[in-house]
Every structure is written in structure tokens, then in C-alpha cells.
Protein backbone atom coordinates (compact mmCIF):
# COMPACT_ATOMS: atom_id res chain seq x y z
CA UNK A 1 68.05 300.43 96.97
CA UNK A 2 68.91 297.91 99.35
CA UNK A 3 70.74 294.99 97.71
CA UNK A 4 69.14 291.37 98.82
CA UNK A 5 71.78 289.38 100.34
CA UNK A 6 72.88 286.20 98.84
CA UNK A 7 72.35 283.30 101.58
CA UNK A 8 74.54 280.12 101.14
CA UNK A 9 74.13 277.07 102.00
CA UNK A 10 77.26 276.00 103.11
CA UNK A 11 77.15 272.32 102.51
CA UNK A 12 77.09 273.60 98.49
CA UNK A 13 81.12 275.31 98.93
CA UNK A 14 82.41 271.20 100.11
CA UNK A 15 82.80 268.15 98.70
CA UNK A 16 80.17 266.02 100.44
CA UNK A 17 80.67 262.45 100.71
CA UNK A 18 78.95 261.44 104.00
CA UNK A 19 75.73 262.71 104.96
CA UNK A 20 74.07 264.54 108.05
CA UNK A 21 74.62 262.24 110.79
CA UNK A 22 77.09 260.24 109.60
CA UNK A 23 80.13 259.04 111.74
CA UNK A 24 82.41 258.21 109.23
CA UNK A 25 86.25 257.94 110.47
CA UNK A 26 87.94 260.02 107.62
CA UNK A 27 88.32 263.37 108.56
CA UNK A 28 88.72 266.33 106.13
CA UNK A 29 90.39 268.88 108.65
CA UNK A 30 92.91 268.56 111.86
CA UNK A 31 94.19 264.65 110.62
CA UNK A 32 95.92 263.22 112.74
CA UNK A 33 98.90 260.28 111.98
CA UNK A 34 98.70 259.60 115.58
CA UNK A 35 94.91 259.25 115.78
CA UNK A 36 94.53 257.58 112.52
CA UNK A 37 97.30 254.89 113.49
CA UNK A 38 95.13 254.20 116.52
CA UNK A 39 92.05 254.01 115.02
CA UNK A 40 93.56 251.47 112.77
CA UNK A 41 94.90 249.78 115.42
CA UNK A 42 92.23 248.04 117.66
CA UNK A 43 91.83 251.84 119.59
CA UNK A 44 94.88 250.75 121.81
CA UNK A 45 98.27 251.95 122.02
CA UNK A 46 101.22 250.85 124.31
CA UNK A 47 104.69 251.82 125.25
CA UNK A 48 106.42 251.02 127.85
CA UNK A 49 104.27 250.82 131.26
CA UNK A 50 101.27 253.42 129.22
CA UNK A 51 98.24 251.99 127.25
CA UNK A 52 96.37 254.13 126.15
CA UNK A 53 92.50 253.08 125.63
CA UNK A 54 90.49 254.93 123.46
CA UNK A 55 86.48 254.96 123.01
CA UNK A 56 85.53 253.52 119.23
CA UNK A 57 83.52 256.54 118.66
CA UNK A 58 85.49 260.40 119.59
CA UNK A 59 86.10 263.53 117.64
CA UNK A 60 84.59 265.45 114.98
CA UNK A 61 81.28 264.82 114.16
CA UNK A 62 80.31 264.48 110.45
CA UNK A 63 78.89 268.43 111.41
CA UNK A 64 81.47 270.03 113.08
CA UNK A 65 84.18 268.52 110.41
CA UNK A 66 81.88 269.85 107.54
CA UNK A 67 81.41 273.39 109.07
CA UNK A 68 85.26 273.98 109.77
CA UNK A 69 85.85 272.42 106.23
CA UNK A 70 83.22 274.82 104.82
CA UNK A 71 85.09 278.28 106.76
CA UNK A 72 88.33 277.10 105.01
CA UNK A 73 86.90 276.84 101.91
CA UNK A 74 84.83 280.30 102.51
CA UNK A 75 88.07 281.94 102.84
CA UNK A 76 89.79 280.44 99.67
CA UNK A 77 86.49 280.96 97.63
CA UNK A 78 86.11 284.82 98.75
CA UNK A 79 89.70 286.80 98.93
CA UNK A 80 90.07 289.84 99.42
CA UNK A 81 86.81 290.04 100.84
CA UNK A 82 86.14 290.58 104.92
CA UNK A 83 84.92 286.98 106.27
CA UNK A 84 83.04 287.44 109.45
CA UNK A 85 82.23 284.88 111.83
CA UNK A 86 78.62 285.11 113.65
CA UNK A 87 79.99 283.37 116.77
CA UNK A 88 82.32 280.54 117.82
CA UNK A 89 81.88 278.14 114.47
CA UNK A 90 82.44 274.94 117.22
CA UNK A 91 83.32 275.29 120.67
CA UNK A 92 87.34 274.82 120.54
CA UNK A 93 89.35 277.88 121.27
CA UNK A 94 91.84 276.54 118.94
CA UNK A 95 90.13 276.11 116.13
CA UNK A 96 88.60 279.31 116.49
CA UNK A 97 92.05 281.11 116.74
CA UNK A 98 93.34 279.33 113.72
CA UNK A 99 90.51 281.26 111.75
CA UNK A 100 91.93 284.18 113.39
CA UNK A 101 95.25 283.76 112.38
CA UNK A 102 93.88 283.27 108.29
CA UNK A 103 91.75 286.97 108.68
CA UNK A 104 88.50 285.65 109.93
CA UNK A 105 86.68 287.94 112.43
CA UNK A 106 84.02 287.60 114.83
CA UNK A 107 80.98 289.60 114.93
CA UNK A 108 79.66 287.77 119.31
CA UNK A 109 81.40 286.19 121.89
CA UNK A 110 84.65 285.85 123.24
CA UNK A 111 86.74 286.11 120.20
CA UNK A 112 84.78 289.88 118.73
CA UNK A 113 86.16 292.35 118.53
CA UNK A 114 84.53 295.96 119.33
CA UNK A 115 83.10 296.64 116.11
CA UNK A 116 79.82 294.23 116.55
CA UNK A 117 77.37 294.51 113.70
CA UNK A 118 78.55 297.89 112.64
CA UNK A 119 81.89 296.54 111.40
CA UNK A 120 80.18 294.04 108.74
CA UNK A 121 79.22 295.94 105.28
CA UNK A 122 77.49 294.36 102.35
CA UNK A 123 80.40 293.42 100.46
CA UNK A 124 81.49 290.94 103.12
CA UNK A 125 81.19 287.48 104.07
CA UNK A 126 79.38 286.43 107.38
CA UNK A 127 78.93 282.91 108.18
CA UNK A 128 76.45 281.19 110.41
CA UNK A 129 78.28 278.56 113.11
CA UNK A 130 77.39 275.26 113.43
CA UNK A 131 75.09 275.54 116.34
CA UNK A 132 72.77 277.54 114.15
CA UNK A 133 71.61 281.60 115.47
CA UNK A 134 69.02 283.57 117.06
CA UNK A 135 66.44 285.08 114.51
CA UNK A 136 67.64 288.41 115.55
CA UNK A 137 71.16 288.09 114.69
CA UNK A 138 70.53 286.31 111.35
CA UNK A 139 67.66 288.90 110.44
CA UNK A 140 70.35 291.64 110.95
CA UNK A 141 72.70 290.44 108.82
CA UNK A 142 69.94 289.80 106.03
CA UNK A 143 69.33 293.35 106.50
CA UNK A 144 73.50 294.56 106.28
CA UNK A 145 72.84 292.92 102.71
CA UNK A 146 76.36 291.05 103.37
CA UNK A 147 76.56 287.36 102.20
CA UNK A 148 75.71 284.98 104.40
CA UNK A 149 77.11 281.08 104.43
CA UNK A 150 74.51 278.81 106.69
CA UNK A 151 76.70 275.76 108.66
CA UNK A 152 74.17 275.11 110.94
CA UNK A 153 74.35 271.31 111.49
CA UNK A 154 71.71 269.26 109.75
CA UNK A 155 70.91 267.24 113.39
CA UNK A 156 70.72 270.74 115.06
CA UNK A 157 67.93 271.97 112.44
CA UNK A 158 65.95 268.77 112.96
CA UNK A 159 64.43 270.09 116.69
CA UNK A 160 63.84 273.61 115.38
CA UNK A 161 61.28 271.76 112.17
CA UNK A 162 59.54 269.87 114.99
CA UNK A 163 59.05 272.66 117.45
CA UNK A 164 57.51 274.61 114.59
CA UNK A 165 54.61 271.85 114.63
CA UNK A 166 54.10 271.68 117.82
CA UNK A 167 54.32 275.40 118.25
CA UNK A 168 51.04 275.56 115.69
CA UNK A 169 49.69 272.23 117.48
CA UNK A 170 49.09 274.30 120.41
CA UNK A 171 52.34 272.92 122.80
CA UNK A 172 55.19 274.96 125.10
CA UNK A 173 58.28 273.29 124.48
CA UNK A 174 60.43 272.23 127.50
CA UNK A 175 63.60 272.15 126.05
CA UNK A 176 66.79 269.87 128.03
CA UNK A 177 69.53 271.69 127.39
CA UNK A 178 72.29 274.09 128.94
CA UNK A 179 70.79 277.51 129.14
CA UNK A 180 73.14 279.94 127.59
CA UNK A 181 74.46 277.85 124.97
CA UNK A 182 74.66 278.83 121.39
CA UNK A 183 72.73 276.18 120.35
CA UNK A 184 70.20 276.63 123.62
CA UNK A 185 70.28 280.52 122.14
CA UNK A 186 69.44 279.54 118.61
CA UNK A 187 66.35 276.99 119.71
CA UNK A 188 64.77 279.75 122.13
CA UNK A 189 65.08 282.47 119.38
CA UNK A 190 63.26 280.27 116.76
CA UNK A 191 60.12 279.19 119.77
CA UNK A 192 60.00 283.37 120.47
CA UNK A 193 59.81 284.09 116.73
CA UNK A 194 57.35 281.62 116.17
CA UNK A 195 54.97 282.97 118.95
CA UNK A 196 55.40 280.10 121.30
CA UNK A 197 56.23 279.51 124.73
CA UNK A 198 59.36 277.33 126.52
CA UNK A 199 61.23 276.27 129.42
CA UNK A 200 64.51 275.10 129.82
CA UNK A 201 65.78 271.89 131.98
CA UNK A 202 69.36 272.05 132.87
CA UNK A 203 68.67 268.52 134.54
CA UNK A 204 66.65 265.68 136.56
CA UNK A 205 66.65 267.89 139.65
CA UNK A 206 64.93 270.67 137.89
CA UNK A 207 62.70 268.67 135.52
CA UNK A 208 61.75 267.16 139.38
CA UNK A 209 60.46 270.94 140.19
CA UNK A 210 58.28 271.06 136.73
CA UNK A 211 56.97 267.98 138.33
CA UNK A 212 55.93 268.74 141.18
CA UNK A 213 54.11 271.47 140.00
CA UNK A 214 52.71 269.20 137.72
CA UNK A 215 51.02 266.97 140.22
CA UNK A 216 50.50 269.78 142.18
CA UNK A 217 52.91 269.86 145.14
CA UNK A 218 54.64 273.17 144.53
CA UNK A 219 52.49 276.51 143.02
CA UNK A 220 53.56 278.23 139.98
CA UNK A 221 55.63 280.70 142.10
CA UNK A 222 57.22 278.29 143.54
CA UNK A 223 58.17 276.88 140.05
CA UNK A 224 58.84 280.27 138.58
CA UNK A 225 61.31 281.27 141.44
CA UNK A 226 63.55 277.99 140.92
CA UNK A 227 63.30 278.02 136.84
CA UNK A 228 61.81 281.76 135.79
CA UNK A 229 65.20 282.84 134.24
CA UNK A 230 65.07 279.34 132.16
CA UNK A 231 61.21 280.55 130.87
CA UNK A 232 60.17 282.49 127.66
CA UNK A 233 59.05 286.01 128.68
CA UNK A 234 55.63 286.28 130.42
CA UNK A 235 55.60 282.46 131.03
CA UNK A 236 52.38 281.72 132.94
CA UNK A 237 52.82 278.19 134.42
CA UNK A 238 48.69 277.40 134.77
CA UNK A 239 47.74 278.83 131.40
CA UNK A 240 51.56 277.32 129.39
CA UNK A 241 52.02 273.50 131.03
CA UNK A 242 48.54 272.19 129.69
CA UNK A 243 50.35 270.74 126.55
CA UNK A 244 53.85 270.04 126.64
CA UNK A 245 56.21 268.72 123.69
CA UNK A 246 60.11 267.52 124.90
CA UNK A 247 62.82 268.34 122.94
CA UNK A 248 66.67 268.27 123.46
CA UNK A 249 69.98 269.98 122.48
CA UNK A 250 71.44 267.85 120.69
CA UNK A 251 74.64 267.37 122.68
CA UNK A 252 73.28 266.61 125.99
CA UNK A 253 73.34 263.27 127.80
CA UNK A 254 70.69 260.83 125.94
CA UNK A 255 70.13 258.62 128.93
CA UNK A 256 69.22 261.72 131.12
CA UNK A 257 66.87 263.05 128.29
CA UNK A 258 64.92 259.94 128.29
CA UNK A 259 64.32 260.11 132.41
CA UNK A 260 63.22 263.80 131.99
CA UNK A 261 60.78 262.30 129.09
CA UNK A 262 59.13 259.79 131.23
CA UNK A 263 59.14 261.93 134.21
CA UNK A 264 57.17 264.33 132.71
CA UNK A 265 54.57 262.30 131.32
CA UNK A 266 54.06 260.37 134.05
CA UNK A 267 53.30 263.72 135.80
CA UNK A 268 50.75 264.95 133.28
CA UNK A 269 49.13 261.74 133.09
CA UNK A 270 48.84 261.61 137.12
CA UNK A 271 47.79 265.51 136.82
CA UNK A 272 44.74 264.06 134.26
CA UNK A 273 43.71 260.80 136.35
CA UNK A 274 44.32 258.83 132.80
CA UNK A 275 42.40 261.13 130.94
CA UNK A 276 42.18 260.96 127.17
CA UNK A 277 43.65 263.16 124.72
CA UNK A 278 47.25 264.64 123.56
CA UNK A 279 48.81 266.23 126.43
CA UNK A 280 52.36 265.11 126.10
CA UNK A 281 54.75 265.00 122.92
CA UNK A 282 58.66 263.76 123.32
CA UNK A 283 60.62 263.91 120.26
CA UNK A 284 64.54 262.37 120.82
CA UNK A 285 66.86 265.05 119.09
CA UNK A 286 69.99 263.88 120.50
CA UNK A 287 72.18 263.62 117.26
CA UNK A 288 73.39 259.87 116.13
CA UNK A 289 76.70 261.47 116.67
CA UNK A 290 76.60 262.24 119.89
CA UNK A 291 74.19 258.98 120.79
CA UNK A 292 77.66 256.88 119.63
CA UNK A 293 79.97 258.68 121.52
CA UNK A 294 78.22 258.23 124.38
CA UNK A 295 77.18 254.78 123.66
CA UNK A 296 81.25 254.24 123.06
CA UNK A 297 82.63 255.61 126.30
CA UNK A 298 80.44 253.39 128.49
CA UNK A 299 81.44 250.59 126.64
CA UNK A 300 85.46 252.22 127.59
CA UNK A 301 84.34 252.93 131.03
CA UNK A 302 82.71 249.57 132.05
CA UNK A 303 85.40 247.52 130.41
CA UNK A 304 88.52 248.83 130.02
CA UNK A 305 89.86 248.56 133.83
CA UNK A 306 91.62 252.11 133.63
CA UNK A 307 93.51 253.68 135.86
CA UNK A 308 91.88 257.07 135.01
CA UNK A 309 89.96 258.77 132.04
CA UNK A 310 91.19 261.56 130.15
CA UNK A 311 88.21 263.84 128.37
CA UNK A 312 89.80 266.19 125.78
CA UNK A 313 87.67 269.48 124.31
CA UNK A 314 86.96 272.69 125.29
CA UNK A 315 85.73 274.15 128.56
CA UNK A 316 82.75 275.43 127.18
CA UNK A 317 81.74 272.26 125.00
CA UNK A 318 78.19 270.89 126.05
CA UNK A 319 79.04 266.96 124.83
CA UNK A 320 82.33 267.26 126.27
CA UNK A 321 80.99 267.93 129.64
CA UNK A 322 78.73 265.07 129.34
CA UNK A 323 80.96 262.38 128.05
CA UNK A 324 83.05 263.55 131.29
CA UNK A 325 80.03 262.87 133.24
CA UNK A 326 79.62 259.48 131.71
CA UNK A 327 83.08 258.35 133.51
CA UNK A 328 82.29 259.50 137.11
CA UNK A 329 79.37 258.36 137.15
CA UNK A 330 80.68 254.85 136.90
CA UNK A 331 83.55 255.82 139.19
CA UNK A 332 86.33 256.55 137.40
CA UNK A 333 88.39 259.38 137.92
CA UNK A 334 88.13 261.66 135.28
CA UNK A 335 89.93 264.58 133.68
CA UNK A 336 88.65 267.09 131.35
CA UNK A 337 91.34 269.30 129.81
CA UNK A 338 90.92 271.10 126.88
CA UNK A 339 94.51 270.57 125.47
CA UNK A 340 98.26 269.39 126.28
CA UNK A 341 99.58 272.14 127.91
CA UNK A 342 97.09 271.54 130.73
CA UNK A 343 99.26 268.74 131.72
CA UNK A 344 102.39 268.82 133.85
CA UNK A 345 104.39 266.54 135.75
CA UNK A 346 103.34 267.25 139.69
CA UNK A 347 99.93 268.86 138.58
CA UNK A 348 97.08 269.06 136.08
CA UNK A 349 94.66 271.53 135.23
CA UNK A 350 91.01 270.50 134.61
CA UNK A 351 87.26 271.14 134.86
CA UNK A 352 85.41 269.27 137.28
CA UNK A 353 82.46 267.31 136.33
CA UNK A 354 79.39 269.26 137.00
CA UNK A 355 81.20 272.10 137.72
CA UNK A 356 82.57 275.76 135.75
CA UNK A 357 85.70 276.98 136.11
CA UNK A 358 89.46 275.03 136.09
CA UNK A 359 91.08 273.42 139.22
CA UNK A 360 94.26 272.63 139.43
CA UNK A 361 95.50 268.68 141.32
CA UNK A 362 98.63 267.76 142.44
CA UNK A 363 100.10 264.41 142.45
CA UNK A 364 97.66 263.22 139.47
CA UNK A 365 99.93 260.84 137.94
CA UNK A 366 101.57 257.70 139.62
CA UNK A 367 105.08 257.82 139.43
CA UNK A 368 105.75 254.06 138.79
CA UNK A 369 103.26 251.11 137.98
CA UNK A 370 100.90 250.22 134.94
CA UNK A 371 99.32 252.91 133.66
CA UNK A 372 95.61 252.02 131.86
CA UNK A 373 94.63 255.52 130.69
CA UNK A 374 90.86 255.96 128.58
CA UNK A 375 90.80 258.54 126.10
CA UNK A 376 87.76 260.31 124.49
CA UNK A 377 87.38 263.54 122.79
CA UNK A 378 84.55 265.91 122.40
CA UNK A 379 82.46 266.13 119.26
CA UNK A 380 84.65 269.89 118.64
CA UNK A 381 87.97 268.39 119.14
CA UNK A 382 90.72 268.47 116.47
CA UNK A 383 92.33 264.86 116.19
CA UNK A 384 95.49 266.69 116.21
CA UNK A 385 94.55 268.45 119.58
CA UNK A 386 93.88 265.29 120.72
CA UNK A 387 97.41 263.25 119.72
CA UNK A 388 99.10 266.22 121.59
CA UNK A 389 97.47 264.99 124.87
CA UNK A 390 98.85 261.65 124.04
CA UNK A 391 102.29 262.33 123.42
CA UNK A 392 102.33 264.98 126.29
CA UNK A 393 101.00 262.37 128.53
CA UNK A 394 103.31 259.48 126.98
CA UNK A 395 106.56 262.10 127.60
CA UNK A 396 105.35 262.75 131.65
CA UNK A 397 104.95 258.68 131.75
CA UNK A 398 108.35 258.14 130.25
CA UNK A 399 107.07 256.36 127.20
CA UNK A 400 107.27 257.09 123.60
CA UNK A 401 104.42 256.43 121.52
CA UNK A 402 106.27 257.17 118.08
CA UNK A 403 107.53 253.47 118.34
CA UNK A 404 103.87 252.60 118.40
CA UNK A 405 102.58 254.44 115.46
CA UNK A 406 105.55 253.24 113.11
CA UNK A 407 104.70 249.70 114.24
């Protein structure tokens, strides 16, 4: 007889003190002396001819800190047992190699190895990343009989309840989010399982297409040739875009969700000529998290008179990307690295804003004047990850910031 596997809630293996959403300074994993001297200290640090600016809000999120706590704590709680990792627990290839280097495997992704599935058993440990997981994946596991330790995020959970109402209300959910991402994954899973219908918008220039075929300017081919690999399978546009509810991932740019929101039902309400009845639903599922990191590096941006802006978190990180977006926007030049050694004194490497893939530019840093440098970290970024781009950068600069944090 199959043995029923034992499904964790991972919050239950930690200590919690905060609560979903919070943004509470203390961290519980990756401190940083560096970091916390800087938050301590008015978010500025000089030496020498560097100051280094950093936004009021950057770093962990209260989810992301809870679900690395909760993998350390899943190791100490269960030795000598296998602990398997579903898929990257937070997008930071450093964090997820430091689970590497304590035994952790991983069953997806990047960091799996070849055994897949087929290497988990029921006496092991397999535990569900913070982005949440598709049906599929979780359903397997269930049926390995393995234990399984749930870290999905609170905030991320809080779209997938209101899609399942609007799902049974009769809506298609168009979903702003990065297609491909875990979390993106997770959210189209859950809509397929339920019997529903989506489509993903990456941006304003494709939730532009949805409206035009909307008000009627483009056909449903046309729509299904520029977004059909962003639809659910067998995605009809005439018969699925009567009734629409907006959600987002939870890590993607808030102002840019809220355009896509009013776009849309300004479409559908030009489509009904100010007809009555429910043909429109928006529900904001950006996390508070995110909302204040954002919210904190336009406040950097607009008034800290930098020289440049330095975005630190991994390639792959959706509110990394966007907080690097925030920056350029306003016209400030703008690095995202994803840690210290992508720093060097005659070049940098870096991921362009809107763009995949790392670049390398020459002559990044000037050699002499005042340097005004913003700092900001993604939502997966260690604080310790983060101090190492400061000192690396203080070194190149020919400061010293250990003066600073003794101060």
C-alpha cells in the first residue's frame, strides 16, 4: 500500500516573528555587518571621493528570507535523510549553490541533476520553492509518497485564491507577468487545473495587441500570431475575451500593471458602447514587498543626484530586472550585476535593461572625481552578496569603507 505523504507547511519548521508581507529590516539568513551598519546609518556611506546611496527598502523579502530560513532548518530537522529541492528555492545562484554544498539536490532547472523524479523515493525530503509549482510537479511528488515542505510565499498564493473565483465566475485570466518564470509556471498550472483559460502580458506593447483586438482593429489571428505561445491551449480569442479578470506576478513593475489594468478596461468598455454588466475584474497582486522597493528606488533615483546606479541580484530575477528598469527610465545609467566578481577595473559585466544575456563595458568607472553611486538589491539577494559589491566597488574607487562601518 501506498504510504500518504506527509505535506508541511513550512512556515511551522521557523520561528515566525513577522508576518506575510512584512518588510521588517532584521534578517534571519545572509546578515550582513556592512549592510546592517548602513541601514543604521541614514542608507549612506562615504569614504574618500565614494558615497554610496542606498534605496530605504532592498533585499530579502519577509518570503524569500523565511523560505531560505525554512531549507536550513529542513536540513538540520531531517539528517540523514535525502533533501530534494523542486526547483531554484529563490532566484540567486548563490544561494542555491550553498544548499548544494550542505547535500541539497534539485529535482528541475539548472542546478538537477540527471536523475529527475526517479531519483526522489518516499523516505526523502522534497521541498516546494518559494515561487510556488505547477500542479503536475507537486501531484507527482504526492504520488512518490516522499515528504513534502510547502515555502511558497504567502503574497504569491494570494493571486492563485482569486483566480480560483474568477475561474468559477466565468473569467480568462490575463495574467502580467514574464512567461517562463517559475512563478508565471506555477499560476498557469493552477488556471489549467482548474479548467480555465489565460493569457500572458509580458508588457504595454503586447497588452496594446489584446487591445486592439478588443476594439476590434486586429482579428483573433492576428492576436494569436503575436501572443499564441503566451495562451492556454486551444485559446479561442472570440469565445475566451468576453470576461476578463487581471492579475499579476507578483514581482513585476506595479506602475506598468496598473496601465495594462486601465488599458484593458477601457477597451472592453469601448468594445460594449457602456453597456451594463461585469465584464472586467483587476485584482493588484503585486506583493507590499516588492510595491516598497519599487516605491524606494524612485525616491533614490529622483533624488539622490548619482553618478550611476548599481542593481545587485541574479540574472534571472523578475524584480531585479524591474527595479533596473526603474533607473533608466529616469535616465540614469544603470548596472545590473549579479555579484562582485562582475566588477573590474577597465570593465564590467552586466545585463542590460530589457534585455537577456551579459555585456561586457569598458571604461565604466571614472578614474578621478566624486563618485555618487545608488545601490539597490533584488528581493533574492543575500545582504552579504550585496556588501561584496560595495567593498569591491570601494577597492576599484580607492576607498575603504571599513573606516565607515567602525564609525
Amino acid at each position: 500500500m501506498r504510504r500518504e505523504p506527509a505535506i508541511v507547511k513550512g512556515w511551522l519548521l521557523v520561528k515566525d516573528e513577522g508576518h506575510a508581507g512584512s518588510s521588517a529590516d532584521d534578517r534571519q539568513t545572509y546578515a550582513s555587518t556592512l549592510v546592517d551598519h548602513l541601514r543604521g546609518h541614514g542608507y549612506v556611506l562615504s569614504a574618500g571621493r565614494l558615497t554610496i546611496l542606498s534605496a530605504k527598502k532592498f533585499g530579502f523579502c519577509w518570503g524569500v528570507d523565511k523560505a531560505v530560513e525554512i531549507v536550513q532548518k529542513a536540513i538540520d530537522t531531517y539528517p540523514g535523510k535525502r533533501i530534494w529541492i523542486l526547483n531554484q528555492i529563490i532566484h540567486n545562484p548563490a544561494v542555491n549553490r550553498d544548499f548544494m554544498d550542505r547535500g541539497a539536490r534539485f529535482i528541475k532547472g539548472s542546478y538537477a541533476g540527471p536523475e529527475g523524479f526517479a531519483g526522489v523515493s518516499a523516505d526523502d525530503v522534497a521541498i516546494i520553492p518559494a515561487f510556488s509549482a505547477e500542479v503536475e510537479d507537486i501531484e507527482r511528488l504526492k504520488a512518490i509518497g516522499c515528504t513534502i515542505i510547502d515555502t511558497t510565499c504567502p503574497w504569491v498564493l494570494k493571486p492563485h485564491l482569486r483566480t480560483k473565483r474568477n475561474i468559477e465566475a466565468g473569467f480568462t485570466t490575463v495574467v502580467h507577468a514574464t512567461l517562463g518564470h517559475d512563478e508565471t509556471n506555477a499560476t498557469c498550472s493552477l488556471i489549467r487545473h482548474e479548467g480555465g483559460k489565460y493569457l500572458v502580458l509580458r508588457n504595454i506593447e503586447e497588452a496594446q495587441v489584446l487591445c486592439d483586438f478588443l476594439e476590434g482593429r486586429v482579428g483573433s489571428t492576428d492576436l494569436l500570431r503575436h501572443l499564441g505561445e503566451a495562451a492556454s491551449p486551444g485559446f479561442d480569442p472570440d469565445r475566451d475575451l468576453e470576461h476578463i479578470a487581471l492579475i499579476n506576478q507578483t514581482t513585476m513593475l506595479a506602475s506598468e500593471s496598473r496601465e495594462i489594468g486601465r488599458m484593458i478596461e477601457a477597451s472592453l468598455h469601448k468594445r460594449s458602447n457602456g453597456a451594463s454588466g461585469e465584464a472586467f475584474r483587476d485584482f493588484d497582486t503585486i506583493c507590499n514587498a516588492t510595491q516598497e522597493n519599487q516605491d524606494a528606488m524612485v525616491d533614490l533615483v529622483e533624488h539622490g543626484n548619482l553618478t550611476f546606479m548599481m542593481v545587485v541580484g541574479g540574472y534571472n530575477s523578475s524584480n531585479t530586472k524591474n527595479l533596473a528598469r526603474i533607473a533608466q527610465l529616469r535616465g540614469i545609467p544603470t548596472y545590473h550585476i549579479e555579484d562582485a566578481s562582475s566588477l573590474e577595473p577597465d570593465r564590467i559585466h552586466h545585463q542590460p535593461v530589457n534585455a537577456e544575456g551579459v555585456i561586457e563595458t569598458q571604461n565604466w568607472l571614472p578614474k578621478t572625481g566624486e563618485l555618487r553611486v545608488g545601490f539597490t538589491a533584488g528581493a533574492s539577494t543575500p545582504d552579504t552578496r550585496l556588501a561584496a559589491v560595495m567593498e569591491r566597488l570601494a577597492e576599484l574607487a580607492g576607498a575603504s569603507l571599513e573606516i565607515s562601518v567602525k564609525a
